[in-house]
Protein backbone atom coordinates (compact mmCIF):
# COMPACT_ATOMS: atom_id res chain seq x y z
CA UNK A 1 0.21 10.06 34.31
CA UNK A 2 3.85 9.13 32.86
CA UNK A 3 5.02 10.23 35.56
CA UNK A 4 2.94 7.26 37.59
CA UNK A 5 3.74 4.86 34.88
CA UNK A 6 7.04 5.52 35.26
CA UNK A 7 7.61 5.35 39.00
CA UNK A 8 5.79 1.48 38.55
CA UNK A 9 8.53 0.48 36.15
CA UNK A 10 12.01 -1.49 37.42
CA UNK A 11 13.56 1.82 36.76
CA UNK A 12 11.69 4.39 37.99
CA UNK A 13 11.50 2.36 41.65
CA UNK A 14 15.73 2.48 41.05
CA UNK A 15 15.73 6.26 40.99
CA UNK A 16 13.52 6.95 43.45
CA UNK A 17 15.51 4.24 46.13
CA UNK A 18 19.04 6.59 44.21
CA UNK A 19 16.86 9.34 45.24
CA UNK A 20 16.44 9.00 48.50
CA UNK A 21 19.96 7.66 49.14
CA UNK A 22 21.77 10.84 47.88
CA UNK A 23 18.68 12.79 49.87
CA UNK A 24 20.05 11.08 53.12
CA UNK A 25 24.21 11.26 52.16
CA UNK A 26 23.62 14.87 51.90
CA UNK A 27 21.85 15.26 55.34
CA UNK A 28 24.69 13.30 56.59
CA UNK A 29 27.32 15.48 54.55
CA UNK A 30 26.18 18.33 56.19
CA UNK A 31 25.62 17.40 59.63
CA UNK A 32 29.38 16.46 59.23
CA UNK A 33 30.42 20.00 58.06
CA UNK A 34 28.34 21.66 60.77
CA UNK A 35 30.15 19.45 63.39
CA UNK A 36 33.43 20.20 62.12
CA UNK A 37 32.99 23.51 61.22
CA UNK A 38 31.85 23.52 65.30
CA UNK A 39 34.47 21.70 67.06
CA UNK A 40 37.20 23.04 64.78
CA UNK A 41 36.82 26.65 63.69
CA UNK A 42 36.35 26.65 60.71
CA UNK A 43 37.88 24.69 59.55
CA UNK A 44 35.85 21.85 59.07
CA UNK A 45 35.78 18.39 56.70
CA UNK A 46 36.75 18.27 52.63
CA UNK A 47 34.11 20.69 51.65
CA UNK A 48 34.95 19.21 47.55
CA UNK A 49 35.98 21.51 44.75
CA UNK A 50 36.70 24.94 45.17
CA UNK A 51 35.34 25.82 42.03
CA UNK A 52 33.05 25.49 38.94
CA UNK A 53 35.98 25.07 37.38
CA UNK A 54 37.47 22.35 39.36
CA UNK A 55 34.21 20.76 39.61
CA UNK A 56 33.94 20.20 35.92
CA UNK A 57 37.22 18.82 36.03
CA UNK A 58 36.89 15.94 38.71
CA UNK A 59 32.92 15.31 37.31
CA UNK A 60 34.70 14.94 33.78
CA UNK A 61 37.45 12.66 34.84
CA UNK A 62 34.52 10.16 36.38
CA UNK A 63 32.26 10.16 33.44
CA UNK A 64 34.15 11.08 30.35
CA UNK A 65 34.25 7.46 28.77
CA UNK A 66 29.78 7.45 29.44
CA UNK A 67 29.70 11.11 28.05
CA UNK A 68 31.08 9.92 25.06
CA UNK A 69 29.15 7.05 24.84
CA UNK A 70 25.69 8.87 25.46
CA UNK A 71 26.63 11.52 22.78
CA UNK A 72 27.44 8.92 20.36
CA UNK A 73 24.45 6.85 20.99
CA UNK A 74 22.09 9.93 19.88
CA UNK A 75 24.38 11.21 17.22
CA UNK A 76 23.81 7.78 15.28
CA UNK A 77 20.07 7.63 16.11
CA UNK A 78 19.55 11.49 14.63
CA UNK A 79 22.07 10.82 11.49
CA UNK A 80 18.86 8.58 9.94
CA UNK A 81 16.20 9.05 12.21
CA UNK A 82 14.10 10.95 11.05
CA UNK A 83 15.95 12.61 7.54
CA UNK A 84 16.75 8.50 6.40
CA UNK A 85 13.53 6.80 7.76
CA UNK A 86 10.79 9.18 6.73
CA UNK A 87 12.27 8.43 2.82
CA UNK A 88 11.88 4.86 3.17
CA UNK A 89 9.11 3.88 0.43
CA UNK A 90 7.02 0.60 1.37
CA UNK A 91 6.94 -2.01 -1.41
CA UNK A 92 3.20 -3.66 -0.39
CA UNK A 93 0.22 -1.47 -0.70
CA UNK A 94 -0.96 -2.98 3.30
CA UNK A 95 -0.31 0.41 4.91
CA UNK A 96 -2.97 2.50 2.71
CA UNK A 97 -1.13 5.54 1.90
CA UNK A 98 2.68 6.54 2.63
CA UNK A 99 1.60 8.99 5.61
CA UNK A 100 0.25 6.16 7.39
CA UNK A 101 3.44 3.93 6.56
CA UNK A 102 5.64 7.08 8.03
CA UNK A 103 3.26 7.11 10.91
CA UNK A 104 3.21 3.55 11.85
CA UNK A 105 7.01 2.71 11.13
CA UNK A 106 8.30 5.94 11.63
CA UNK A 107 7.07 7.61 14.23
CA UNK A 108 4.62 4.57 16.10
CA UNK A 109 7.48 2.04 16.01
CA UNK A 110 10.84 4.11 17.04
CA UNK A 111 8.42 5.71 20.24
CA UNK A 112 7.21 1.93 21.18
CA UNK A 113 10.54 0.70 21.10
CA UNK A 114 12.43 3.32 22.97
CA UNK A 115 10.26 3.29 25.48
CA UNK A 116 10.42 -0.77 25.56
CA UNK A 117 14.66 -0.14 25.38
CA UNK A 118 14.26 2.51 28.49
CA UNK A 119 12.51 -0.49 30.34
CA UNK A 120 14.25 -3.42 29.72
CA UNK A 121 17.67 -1.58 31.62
CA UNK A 122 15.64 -3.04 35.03
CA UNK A 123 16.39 -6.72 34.12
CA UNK A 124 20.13 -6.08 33.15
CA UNK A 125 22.43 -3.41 32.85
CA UNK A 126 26.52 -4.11 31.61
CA UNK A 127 28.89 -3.36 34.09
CA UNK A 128 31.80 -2.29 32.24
CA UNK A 129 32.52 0.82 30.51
CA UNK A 130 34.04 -0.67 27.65
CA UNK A 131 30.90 -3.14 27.02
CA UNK A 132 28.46 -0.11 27.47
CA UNK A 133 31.08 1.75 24.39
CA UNK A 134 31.65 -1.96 22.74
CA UNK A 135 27.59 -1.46 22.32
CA UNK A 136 26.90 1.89 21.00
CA UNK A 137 29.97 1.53 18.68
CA UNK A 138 27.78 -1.41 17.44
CA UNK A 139 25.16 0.88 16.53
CA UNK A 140 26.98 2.75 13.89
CA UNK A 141 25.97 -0.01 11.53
CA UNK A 142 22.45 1.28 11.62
CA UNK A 143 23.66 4.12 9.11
CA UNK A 144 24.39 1.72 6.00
CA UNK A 145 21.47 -0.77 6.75
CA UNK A 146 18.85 1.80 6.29
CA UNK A 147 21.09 3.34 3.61
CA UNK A 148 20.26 -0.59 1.75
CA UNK A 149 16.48 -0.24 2.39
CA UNK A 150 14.21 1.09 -0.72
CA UNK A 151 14.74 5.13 0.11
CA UNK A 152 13.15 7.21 -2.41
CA UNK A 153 15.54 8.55 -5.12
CA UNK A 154 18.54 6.40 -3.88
CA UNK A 155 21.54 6.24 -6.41
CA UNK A 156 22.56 2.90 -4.65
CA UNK A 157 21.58 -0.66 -4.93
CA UNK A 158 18.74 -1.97 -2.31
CA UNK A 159 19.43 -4.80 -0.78
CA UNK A 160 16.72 -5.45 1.75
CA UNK A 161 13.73 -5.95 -0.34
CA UNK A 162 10.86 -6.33 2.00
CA UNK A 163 8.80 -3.83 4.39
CA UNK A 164 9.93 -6.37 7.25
CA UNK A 165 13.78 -5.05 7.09
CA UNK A 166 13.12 -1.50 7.74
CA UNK A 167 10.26 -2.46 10.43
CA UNK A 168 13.01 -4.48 12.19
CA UNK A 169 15.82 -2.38 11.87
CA UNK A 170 13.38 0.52 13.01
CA UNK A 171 12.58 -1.55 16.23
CA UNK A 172 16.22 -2.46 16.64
CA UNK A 173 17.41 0.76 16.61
CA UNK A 174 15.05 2.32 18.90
CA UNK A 175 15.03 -0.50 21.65
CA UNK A 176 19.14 0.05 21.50
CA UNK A 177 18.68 3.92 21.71
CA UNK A 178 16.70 3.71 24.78
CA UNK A 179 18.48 0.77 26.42
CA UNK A 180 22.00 2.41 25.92
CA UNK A 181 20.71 6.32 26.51
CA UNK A 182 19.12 5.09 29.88
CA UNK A 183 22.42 2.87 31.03
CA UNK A 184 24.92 5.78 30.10
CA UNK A 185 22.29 8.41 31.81
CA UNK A 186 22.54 6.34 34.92
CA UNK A 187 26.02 5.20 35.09
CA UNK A 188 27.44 8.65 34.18
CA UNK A 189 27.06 10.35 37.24
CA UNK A 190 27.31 7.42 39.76
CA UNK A 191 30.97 7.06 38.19
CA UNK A 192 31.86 10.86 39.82
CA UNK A 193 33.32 11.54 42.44
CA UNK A 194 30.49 11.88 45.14
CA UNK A 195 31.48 15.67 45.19
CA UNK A 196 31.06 16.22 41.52
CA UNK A 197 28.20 13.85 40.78
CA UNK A 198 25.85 16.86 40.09
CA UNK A 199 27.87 17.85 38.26
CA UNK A 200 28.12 14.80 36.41
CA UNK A 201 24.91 14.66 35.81
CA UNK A 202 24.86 18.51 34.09
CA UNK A 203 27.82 16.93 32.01
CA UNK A 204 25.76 13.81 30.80
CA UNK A 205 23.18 15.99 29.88
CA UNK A 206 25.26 18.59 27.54
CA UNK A 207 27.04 15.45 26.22
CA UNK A 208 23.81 13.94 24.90
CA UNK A 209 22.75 17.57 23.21
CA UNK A 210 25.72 17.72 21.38
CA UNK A 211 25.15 14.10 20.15
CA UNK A 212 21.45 15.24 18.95
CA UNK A 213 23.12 18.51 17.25
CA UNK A 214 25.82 16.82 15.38
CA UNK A 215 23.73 13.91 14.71
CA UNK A 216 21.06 15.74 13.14
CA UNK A 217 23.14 18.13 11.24
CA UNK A 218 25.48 14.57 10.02
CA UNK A 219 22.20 13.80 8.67
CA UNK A 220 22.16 16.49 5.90
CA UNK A 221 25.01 14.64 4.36
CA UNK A 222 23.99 11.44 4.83
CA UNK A 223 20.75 12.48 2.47
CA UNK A 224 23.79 13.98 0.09
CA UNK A 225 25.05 10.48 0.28
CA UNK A 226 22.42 8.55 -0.06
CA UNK A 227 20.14 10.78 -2.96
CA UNK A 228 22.77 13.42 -4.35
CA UNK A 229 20.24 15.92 -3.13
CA UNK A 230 22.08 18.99 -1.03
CA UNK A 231 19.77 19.09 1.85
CA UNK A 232 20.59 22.31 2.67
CA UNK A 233 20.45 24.22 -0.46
CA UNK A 234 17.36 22.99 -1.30
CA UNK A 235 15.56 24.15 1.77
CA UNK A 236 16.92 27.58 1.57
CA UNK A 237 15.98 27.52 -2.12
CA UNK A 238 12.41 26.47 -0.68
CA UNK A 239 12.25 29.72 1.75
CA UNK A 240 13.54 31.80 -1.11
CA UNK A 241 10.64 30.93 -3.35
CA UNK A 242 8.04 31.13 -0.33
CA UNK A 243 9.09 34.61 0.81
């Protein structure tokens, strides 16, 4: 079924036209070794890298700048989302109980908006490298503003007073991690070299776990920062007391 919904969407008709393009350049690639490697021995046409290791090389030298990019764009999103967000405290009683506020704002809003962000790369996408970085650099600043929202057992002033600021800054954030993870996902590999562009895409991919791994473990001391609690030794305290 997502699959359906997703092949209906602006981007999901974009892949599958990229899809059948590189399905046809590869036909073509290889009726043009076979003819070489025909009428000249053995020679034949550039057959690309000679190895893994030179393959990682050229992909890396296309994509570098969107690797980075794609890495930080989920490192930022898993320094507060969800250690930060989840300790946000609502100041109206409207939401019933604090699991349905974490539901609704944590969990309801960042999945809606992603998934908005993800769609809205079919109307416009930046063309530069440097915007696409100019943008996720941007999103560093979503660190302090949820640091300024009401999280419980904060030793710093809140400045943004109102359930409306986290909401927003919740729907910001997750429209902008979308948006920017889909434009770097895309860009990355098209900006190989058509022999590497596999590749590539391999290299996006590893680039965007390492932003989730640092990101989540940055979280740990954003917590420190933001309550004085150490994360860490308090849940192995926890499984010391359990076992």
């Amino acid at each position: 079924m997502a699959f359906f919904v997703f092949e209906l969407t602006p981007p999901g008709r974009a892949a599958s036209r990229a899809s059948r393009q590189s399905l046809q350049g590869r036909v073509s690639s290889a009726d043009s070794l076979r003819s070489g490697l025909l009428g000249e021995g053995g020679s034949g046409p550039d057959q690309g890298p000679a190895s893994t290791a030179e393959s990682v090389a050229l992909a890396w030298k296309g994509m570098r700048g969107l690797g980075l990019c794609v890495g930080f764009n989920f490192f930022v999103t898993l320094s507060v989302f969800p250690a930060v967000t989840t300790q946000v405290v609502p100041y109206s009683n409207w939401f019933g109980s604090p699991a349905r506020w974490v539901s609704i704002y944590g969990f309801l809003a960042f999945n809606t908006g992603d998934f908005l962000g993800r769609q809205l790369v079919g109307l416009y996408t930046p063309k530069s490298t440097w915007t696409i970085a100019l943008l996720v650099l941007l999103r560093a600043a979503f660190v302090p503003l949820f640091l300024l929202c009401n999280v419980k057992d904060s030793q710093h002033a809140v400045l943004f007073k109102h359930d409306a600021w986290p909401l927003g800054l919740m729907a910001a954030m997750a429209v902008s991690n979308g948006y920017m993870g889909t434009v770097c996902m895309m860009k990355g590999p098209a900006a190989c070299d058509a022999r590497a562009r596999e590749m590539g895409g391999t290299l996006m991919a590893f680039c965007l776990c390492i932003g989730l791994v640092l990101g989540g473990t940055f979280s740990f001391a954003v917590i420190n920062f933001s309550t004085g609690v150490d994360a860490i030794k308090c849940g192995s305290g926890s499984n010391s007391t359990i076992h």
